[in-house]
Protein backbone atom coordinates (compact mmCIF):
# COMPACT_ATOMS: atom_id res chain seq x y z
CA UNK A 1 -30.20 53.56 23.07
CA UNK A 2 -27.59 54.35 25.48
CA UNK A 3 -30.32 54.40 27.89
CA UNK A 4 -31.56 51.03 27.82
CA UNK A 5 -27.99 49.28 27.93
CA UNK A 6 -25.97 48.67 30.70
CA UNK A 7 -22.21 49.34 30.55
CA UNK A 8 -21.52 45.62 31.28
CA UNK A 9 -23.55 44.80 28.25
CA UNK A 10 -22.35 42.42 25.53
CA UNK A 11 -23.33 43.00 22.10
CA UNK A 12 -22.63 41.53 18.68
CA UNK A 13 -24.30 41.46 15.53
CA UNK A 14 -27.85 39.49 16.78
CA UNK A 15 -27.91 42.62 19.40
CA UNK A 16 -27.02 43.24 22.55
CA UNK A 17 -27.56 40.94 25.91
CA UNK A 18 -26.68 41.34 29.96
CA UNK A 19 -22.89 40.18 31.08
CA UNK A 20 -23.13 36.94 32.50
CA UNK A 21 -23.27 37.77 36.70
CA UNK A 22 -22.02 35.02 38.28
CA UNK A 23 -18.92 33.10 38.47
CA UNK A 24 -19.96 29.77 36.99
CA UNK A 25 -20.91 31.45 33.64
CA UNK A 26 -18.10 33.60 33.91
CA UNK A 27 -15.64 30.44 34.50
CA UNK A 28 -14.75 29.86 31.27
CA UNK A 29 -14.21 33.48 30.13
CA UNK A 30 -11.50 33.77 32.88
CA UNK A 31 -9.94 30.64 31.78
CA UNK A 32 -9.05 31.38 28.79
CA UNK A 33 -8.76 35.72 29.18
CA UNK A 34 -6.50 35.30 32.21
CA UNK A 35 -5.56 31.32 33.54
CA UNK A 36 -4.09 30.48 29.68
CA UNK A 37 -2.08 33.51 29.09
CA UNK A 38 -0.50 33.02 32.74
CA UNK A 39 0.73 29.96 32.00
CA UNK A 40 2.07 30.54 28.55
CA UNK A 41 4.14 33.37 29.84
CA UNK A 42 5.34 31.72 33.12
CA UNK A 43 6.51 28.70 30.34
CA UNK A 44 8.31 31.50 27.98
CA UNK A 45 10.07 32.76 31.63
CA UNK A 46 11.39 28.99 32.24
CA UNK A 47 12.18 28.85 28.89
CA UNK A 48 14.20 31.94 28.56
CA UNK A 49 16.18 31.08 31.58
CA UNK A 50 17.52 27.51 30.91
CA UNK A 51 18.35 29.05 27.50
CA UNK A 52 20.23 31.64 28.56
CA UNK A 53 21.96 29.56 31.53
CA UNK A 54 22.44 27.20 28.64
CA UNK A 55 24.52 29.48 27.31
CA UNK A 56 26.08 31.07 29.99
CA UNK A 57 27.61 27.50 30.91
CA UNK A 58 28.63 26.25 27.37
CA UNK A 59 29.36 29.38 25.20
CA UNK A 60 30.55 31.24 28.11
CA UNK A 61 29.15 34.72 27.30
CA UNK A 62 28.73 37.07 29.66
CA UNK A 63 26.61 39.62 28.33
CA UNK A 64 24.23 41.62 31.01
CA UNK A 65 21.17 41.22 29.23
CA UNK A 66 21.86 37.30 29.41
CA UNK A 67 22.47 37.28 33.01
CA UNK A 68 19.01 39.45 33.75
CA UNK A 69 17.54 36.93 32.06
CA UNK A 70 18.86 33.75 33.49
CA UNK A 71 18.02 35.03 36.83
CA UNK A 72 14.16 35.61 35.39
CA UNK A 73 13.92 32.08 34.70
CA UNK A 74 15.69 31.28 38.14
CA UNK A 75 12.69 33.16 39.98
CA UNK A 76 10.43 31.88 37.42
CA UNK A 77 11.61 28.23 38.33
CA UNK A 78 11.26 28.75 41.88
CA UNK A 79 8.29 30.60 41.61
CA UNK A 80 6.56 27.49 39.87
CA UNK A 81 8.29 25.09 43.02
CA UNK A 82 6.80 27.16 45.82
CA UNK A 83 3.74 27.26 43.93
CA UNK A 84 3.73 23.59 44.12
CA UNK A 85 5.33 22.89 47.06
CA UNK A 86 4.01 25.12 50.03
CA UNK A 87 0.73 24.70 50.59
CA UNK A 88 -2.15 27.93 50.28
């Protein structure tokens, strides 16, 4: 069996057919295995950041952990500006 499949095979339970082999059928597989999850953890960055600046302003804590953070969602935010921004 080994044989007659290919290694980029994709198989389920009606049996076993070729990987898709060019980008247009393989657009929406890397939408949602690799454009989504980008996003969602670029978001959680931002997130994280303003948080912890939140708190760095009002509560006035200083722990180190808090300030690695804050500058995560600094790069994070500036990241997502250039992105915009500067043209590719």
């Amino acid at each position: 069996m080994s044989a007659i499949m290919s290694k980029n095979d994709i198989c389920n339970a009606e049996g076993c057919a070729p990987a898709p082999s060019s980008l247009d059928a393989n657009k929406t597989f890397i939408f949602f295995i690799r454009i989504i999850p980008s996003l969602l953890a670029m978001v959680c960055i931002i997130i994280g950041g303003i948080i912890s600046m939140f708190a760095i302003i009002k509560y006035r804590d200083s722990a180190i952990l808090l300030f690695l953070s804050a500058l995560f969602g600094l790069f994070g935010i500036i990241f997502v500006l250039v992105e915009f921004l500067v043209p590719h």
